[in-house]
PDB file of N, CA and C in Angstrom:
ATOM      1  N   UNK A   1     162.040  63.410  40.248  1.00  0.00           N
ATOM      2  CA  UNK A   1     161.277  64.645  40.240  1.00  0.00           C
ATOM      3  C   UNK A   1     160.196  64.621  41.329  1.00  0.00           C
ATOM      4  N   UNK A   2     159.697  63.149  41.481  1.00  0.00           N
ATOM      5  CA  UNK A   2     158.507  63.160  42.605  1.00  0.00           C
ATOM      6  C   UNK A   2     159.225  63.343  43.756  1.00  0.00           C
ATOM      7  N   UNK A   3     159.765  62.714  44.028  1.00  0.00           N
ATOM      8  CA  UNK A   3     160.723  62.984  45.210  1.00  0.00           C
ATOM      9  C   UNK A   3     161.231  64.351  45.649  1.00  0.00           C
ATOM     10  N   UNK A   4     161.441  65.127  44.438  1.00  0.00           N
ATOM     11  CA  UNK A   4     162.500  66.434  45.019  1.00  0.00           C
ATOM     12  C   UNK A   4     161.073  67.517  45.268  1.00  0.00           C
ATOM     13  N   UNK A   5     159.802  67.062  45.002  1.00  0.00           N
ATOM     14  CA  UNK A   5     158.620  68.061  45.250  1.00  0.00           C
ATOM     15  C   UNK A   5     158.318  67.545  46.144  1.00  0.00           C
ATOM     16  N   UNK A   6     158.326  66.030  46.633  1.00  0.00           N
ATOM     17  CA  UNK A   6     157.611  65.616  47.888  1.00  0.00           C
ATOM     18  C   UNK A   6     159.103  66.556  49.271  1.00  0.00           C
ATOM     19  N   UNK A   7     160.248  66.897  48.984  1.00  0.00           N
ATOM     20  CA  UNK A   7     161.096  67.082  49.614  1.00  0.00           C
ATOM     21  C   UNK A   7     160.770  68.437  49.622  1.00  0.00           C
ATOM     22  N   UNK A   8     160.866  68.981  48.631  1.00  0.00           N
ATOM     23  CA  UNK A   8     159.922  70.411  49.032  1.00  0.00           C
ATOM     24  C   UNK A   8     159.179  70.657  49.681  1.00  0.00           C
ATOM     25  N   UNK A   9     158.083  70.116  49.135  1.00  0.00           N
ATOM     26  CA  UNK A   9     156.747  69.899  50.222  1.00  0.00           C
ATOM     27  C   UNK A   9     156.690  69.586  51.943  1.00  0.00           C
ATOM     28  N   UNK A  10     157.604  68.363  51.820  1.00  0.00           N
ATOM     29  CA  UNK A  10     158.356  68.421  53.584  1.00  0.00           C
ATOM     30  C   UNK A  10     158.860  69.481  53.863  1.00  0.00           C
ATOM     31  N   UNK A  11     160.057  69.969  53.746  1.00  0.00           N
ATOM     32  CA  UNK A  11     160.417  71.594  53.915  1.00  0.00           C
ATOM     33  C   UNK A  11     159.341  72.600  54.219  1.00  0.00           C
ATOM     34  N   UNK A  12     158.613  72.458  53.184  1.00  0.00           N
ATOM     35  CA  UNK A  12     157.685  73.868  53.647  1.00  0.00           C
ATOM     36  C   UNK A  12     156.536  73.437  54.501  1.00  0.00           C
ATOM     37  N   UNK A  13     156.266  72.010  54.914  1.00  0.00           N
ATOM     38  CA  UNK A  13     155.635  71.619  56.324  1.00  0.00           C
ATOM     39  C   UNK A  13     156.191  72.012  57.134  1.00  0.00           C
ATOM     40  N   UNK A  14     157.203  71.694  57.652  1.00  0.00           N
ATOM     41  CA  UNK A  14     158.355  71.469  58.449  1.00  0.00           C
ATOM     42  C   UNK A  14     158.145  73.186  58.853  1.00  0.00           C
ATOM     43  N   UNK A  15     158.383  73.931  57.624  1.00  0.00           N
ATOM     44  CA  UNK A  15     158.432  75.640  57.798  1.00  0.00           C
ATOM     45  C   UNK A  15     157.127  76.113  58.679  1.00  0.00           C
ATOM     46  N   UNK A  16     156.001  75.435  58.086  1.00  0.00           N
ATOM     47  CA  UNK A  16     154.815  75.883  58.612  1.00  0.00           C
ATOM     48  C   UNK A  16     154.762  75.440  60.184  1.00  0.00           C
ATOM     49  N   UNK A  17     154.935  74.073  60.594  1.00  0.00           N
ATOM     50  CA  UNK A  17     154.978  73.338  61.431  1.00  0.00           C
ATOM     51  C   UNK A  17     155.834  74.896  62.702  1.00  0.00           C
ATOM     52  N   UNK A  18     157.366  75.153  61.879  1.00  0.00           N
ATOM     53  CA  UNK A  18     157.867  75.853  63.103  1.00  0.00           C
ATOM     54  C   UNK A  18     157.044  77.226  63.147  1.00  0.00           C
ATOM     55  N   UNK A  19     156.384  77.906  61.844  1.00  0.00           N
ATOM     56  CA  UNK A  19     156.087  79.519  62.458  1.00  0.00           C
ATOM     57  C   UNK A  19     154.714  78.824  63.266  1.00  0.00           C
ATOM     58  N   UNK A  20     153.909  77.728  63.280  1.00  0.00           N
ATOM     59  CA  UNK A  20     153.178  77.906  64.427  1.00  0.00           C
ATOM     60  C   UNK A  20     153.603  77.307  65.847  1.00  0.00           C
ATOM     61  N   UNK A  21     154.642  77.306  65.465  1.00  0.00           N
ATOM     62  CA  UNK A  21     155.230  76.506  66.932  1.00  0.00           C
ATOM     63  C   UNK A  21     155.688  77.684  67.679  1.00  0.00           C
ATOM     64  N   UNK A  22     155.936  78.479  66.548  1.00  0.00           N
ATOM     65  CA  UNK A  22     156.559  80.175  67.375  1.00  0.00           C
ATOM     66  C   UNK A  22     155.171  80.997  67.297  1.00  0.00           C
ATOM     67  N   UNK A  23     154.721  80.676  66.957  1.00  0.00           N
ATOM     68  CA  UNK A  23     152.810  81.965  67.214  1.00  0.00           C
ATOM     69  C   UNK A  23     152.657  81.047  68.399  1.00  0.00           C
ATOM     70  N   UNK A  24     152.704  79.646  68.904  1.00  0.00           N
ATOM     71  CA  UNK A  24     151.845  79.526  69.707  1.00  0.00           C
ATOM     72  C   UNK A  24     152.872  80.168  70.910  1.00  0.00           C
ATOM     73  N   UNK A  25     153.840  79.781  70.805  1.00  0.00           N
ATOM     74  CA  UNK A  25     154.648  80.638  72.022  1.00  0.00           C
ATOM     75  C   UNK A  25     154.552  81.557  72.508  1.00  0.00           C
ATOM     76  N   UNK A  26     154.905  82.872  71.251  1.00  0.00           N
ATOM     77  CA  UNK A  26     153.745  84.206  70.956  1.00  0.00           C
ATOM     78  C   UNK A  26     152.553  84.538  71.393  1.00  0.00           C
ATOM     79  N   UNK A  27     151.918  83.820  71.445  1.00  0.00           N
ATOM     80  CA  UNK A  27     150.616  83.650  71.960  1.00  0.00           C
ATOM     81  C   UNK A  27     150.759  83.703  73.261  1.00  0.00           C
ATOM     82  N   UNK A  28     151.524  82.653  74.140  1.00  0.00           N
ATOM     83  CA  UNK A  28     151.518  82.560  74.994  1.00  0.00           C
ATOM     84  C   UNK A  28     152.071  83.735  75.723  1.00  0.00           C
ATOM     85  N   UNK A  29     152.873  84.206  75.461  1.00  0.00           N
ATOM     86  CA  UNK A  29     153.803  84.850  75.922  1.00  0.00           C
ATOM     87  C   UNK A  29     152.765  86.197  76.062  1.00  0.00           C
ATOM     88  N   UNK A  30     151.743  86.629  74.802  1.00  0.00           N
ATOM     89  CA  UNK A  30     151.251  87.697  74.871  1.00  0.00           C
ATOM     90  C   UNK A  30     150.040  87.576  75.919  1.00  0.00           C
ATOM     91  N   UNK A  31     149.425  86.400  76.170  1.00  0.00           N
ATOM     92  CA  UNK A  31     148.475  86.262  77.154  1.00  0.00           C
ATOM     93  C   UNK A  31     149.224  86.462  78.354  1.00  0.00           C
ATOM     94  N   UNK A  32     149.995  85.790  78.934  1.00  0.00           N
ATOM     95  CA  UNK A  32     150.686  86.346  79.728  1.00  0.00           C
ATOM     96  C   UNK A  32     150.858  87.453  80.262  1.00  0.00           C
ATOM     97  N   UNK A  33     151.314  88.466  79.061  1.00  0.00           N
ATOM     98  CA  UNK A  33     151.823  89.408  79.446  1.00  0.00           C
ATOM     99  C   UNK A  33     150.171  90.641  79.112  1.00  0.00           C
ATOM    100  N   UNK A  34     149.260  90.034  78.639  1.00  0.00           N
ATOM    101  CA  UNK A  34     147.827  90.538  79.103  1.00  0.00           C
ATOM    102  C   UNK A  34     147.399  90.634  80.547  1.00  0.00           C
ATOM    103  N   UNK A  35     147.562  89.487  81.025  1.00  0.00           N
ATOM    104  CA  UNK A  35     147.217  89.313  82.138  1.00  0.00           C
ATOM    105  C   UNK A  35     147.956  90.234  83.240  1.00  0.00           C
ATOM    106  N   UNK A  36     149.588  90.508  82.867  1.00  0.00           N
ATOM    107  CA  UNK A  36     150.128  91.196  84.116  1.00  0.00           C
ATOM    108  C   UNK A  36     149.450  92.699  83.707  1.00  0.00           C
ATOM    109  N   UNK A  37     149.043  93.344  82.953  1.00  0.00           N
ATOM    110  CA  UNK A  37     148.640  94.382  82.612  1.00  0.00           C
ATOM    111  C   UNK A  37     147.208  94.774  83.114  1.00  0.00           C
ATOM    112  N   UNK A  38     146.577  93.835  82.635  1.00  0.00           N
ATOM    113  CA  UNK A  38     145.358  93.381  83.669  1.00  0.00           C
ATOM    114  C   UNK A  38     144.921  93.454  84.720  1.00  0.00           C
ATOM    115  N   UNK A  39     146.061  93.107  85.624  1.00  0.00           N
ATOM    116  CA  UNK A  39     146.588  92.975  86.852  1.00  0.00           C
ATOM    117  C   UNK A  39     146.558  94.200  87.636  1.00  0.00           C
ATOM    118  N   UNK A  40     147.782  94.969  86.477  1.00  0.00           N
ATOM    119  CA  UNK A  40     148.387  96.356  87.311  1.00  0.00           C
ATOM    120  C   UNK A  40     147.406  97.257  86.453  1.00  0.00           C
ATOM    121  N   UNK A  41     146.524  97.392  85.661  1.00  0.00           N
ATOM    122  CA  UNK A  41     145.280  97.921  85.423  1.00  0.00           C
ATOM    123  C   UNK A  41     144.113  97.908  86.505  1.00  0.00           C
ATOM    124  N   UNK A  42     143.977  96.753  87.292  1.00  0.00           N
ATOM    125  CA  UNK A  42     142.997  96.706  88.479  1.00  0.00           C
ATOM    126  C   UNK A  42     143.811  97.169  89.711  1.00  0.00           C
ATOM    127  N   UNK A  43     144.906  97.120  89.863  1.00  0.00           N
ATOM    128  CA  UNK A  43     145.650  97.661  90.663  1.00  0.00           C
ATOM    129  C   UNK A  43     145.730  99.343  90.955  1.00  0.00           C
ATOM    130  N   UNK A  44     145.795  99.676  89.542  1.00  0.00           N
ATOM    131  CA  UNK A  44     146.178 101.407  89.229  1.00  0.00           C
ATOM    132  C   UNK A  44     144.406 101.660  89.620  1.00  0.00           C
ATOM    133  N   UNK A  45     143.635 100.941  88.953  1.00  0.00           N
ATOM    134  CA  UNK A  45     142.385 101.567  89.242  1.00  0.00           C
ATOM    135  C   UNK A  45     141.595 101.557  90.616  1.00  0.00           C
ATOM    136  N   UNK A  46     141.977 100.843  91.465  1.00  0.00           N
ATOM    137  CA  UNK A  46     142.550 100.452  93.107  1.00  0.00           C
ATOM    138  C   UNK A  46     142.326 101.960  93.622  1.00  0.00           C
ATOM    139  N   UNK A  47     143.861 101.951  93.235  1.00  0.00           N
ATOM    140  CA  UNK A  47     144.890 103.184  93.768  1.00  0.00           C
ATOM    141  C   UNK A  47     143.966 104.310  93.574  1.00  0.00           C
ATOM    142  N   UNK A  48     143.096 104.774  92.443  1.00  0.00           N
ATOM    143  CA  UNK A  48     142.599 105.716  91.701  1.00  0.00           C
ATOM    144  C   UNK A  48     141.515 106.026  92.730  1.00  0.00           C
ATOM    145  N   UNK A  49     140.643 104.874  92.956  1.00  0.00           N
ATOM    146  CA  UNK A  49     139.919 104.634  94.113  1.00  0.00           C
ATOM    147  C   UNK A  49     139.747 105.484  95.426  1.00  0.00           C
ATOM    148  N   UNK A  50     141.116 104.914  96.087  1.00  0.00           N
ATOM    149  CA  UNK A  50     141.818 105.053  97.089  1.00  0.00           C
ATOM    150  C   UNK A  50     141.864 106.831  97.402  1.00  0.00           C
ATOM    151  N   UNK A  51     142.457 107.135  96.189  1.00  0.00           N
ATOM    152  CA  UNK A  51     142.608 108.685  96.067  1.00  0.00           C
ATOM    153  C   UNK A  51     141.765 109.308  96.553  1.00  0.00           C
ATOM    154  N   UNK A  52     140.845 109.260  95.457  1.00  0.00           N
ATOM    155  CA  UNK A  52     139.799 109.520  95.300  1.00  0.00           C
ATOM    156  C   UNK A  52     138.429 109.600  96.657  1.00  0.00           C
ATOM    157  N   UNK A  53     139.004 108.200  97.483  1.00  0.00           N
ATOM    158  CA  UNK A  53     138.532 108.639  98.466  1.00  0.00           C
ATOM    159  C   UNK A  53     138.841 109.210  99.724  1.00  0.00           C
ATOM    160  N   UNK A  54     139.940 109.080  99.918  1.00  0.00           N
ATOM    161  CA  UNK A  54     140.952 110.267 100.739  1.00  0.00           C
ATOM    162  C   UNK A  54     140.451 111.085 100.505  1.00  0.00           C
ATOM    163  N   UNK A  55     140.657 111.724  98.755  1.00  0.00           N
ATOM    164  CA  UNK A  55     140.044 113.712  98.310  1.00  0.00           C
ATOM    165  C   UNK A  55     139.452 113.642  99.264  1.00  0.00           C
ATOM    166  N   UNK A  56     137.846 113.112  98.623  1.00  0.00           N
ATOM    167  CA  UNK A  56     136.677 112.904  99.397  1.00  0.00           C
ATOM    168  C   UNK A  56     136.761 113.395 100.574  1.00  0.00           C
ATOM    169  N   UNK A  57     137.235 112.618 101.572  1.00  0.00           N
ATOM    170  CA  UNK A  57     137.562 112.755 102.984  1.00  0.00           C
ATOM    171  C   UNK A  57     138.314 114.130 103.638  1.00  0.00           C
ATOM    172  N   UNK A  58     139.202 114.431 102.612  1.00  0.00           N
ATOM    173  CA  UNK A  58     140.067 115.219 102.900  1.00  0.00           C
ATOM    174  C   UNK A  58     139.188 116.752 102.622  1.00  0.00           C
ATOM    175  N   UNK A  59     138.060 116.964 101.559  1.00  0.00           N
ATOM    176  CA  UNK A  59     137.638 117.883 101.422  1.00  0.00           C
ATOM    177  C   UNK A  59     136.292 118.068 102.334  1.00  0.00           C
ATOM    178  N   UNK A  60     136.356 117.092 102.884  1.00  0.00           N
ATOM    179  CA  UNK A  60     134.893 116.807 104.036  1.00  0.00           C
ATOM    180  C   UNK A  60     135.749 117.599 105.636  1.00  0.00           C
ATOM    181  N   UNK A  61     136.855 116.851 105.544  1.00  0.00           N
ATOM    182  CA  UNK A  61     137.520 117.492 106.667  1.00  0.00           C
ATOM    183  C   UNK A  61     137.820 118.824 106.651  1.00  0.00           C
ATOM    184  N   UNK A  62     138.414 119.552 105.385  1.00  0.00           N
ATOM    185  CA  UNK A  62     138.642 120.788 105.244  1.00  0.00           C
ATOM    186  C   UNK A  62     137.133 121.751 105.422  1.00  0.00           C
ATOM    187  N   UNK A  63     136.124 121.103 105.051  1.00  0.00           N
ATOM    188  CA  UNK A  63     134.920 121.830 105.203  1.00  0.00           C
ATOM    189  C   UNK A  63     134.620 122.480 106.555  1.00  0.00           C
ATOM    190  N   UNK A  64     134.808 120.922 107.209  1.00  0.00           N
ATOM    191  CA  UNK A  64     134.742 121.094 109.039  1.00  0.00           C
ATOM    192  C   UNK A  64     135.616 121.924 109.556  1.00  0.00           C
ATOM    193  N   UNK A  65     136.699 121.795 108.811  1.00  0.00           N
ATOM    194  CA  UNK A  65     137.671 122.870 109.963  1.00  0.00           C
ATOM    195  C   UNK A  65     137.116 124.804 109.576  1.00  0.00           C
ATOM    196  N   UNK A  66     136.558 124.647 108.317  1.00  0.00           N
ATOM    197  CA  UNK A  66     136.146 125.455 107.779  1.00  0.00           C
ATOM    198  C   UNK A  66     134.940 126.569 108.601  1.00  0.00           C
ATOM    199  N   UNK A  67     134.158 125.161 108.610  1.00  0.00           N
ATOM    200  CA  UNK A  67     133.041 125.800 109.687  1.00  0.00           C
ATOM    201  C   UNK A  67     133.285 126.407 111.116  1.00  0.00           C
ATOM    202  N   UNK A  68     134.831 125.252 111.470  1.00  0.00           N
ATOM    203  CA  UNK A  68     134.761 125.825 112.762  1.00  0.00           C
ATOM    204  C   UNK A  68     135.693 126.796 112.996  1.00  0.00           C
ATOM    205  N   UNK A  69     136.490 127.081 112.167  1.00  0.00           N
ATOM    206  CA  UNK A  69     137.125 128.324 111.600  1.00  0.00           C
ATOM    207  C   UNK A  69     136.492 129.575 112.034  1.00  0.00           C
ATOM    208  N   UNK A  70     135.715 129.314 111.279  1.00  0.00           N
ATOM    209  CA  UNK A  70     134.044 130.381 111.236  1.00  0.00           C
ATOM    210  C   UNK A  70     133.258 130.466 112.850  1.00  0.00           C
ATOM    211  N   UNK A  71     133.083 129.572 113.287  1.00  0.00           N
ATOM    212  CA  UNK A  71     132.746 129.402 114.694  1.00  0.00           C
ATOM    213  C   UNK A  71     133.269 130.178 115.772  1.00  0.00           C
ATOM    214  N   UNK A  72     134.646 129.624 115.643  1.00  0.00           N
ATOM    215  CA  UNK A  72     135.887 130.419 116.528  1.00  0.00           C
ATOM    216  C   UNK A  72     135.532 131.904 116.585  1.00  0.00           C
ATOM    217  N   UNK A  73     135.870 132.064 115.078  1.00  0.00           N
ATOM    218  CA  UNK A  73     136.033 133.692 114.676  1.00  0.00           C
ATOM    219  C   UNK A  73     135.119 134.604 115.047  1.00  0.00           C
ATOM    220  N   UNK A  74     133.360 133.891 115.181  1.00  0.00           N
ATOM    221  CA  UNK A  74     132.577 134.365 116.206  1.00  0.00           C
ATOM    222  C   UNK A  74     132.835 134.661 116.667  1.00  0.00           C
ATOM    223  N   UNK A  75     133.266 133.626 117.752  1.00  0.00           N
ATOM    224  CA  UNK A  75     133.118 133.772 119.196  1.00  0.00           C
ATOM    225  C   UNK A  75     134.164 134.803 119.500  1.00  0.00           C
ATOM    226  N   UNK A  76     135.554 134.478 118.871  1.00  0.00           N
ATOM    227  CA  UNK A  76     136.472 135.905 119.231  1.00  0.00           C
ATOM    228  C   UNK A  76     136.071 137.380 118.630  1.00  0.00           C
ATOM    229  N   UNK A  77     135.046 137.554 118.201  1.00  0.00           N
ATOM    230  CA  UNK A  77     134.537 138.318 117.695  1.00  0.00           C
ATOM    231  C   UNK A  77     133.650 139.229 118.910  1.00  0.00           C
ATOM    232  N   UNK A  78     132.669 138.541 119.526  1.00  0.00           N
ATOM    233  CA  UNK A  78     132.301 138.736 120.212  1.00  0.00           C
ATOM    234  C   UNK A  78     132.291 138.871 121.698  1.00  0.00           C
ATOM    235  N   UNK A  79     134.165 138.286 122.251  1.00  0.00           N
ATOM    236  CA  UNK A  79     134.694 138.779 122.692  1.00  0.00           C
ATOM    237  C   UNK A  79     135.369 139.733 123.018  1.00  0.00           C
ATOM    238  N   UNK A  80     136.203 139.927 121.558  1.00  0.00           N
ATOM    239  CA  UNK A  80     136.508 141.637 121.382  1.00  0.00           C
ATOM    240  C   UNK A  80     135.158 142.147 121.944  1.00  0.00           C
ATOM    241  N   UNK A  81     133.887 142.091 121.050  1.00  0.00           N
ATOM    242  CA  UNK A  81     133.357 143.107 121.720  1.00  0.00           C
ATOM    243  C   UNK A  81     132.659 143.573 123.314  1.00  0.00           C
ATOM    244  N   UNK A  82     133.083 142.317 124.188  1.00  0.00           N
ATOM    245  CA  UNK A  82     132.871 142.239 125.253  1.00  0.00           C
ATOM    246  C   UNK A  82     133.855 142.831 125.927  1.00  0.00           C
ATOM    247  N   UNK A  83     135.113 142.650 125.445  1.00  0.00           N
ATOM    248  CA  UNK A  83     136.128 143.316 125.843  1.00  0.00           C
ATOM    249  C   UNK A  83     136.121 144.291 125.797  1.00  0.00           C
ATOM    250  N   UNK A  84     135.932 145.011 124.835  1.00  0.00           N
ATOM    251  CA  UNK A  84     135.230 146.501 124.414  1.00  0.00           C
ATOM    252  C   UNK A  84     134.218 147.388 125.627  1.00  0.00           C
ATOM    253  N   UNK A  85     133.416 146.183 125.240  1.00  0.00           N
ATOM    254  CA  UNK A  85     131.916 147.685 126.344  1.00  0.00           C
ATOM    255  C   UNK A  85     132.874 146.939 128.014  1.00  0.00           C
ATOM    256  N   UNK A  86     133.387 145.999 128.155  1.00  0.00           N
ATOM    257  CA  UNK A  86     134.340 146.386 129.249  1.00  0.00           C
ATOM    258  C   UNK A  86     135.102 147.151 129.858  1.00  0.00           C
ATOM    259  N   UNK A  87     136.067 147.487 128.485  1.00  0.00           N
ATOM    260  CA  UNK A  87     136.850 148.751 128.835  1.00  0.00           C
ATOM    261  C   UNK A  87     135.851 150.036 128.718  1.00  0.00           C
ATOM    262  N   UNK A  88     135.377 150.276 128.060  1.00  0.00           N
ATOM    263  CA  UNK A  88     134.674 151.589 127.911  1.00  0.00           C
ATOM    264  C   UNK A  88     133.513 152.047 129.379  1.00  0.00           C
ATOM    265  N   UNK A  89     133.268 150.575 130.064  1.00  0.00           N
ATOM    266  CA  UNK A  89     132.192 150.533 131.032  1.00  0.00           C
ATOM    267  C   UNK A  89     133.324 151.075 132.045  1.00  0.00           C
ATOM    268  N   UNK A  90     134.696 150.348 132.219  1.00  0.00           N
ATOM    269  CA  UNK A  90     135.449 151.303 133.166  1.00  0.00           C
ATOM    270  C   UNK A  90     136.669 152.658 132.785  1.00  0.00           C
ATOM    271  N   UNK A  91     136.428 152.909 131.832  1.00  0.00           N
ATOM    272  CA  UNK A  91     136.354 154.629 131.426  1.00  0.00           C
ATOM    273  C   UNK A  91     135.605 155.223 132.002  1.00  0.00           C
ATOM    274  N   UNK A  92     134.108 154.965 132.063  1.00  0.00           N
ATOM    275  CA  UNK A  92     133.065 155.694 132.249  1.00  0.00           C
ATOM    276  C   UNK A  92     133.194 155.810 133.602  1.00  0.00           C
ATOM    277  N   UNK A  93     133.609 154.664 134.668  1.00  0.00           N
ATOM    278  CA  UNK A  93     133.433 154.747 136.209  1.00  0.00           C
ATOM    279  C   UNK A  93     134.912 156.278 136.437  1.00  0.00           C
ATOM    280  N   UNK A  94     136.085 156.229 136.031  1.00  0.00           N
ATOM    281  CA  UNK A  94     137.403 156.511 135.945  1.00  0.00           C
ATOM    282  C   UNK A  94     137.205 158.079 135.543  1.00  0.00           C
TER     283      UNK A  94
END
């Protein structure tokens, strides 16, 4: 009888012995696979960065072309109207 409980008792060491032999694996396996996440988490947030500062750039540039958009449109503006009292200055000679 002592025997077939001490044989039990081995068994369910033995049992315990393997589920932490498989958690520590588990373990491992999940740190691991923390880390690649980790990884491509500092990576994606990189990228996010990156974007972000392009926009930036990209809406700094659009501003400028913006202004000089505006600039241009002056100036052809005020050509027409040079063009204008031009023609009308030689109507008047005609």
């Amino acid at each position: 009888m002592l025997m077939d409980r001490l044989e039990e008792l081995e068994g369910k060491v033995r049992e315990a012995v393997a589920i932490l032999q498989e958690t520590r694996t588990q373990k491992v396996a999940l740190e691991a696979r923390l880390q690649e996440l980790e990884r491509r988490m500092e990576s994606l947030t990189d990228t996010v960065r990156r974007e972000q500062q392009e926009k930036e750039h990209l809406r700094a540039s659009l501003q400028r072309l913006e202004a000089e958009r505006e600039e241009i449109r002056s100036r052809l503006d005020g050509l027409v109207e040079e063009v204008a009292r031009a023609e009308a200055a030689l109507r008047e000679r005609h």
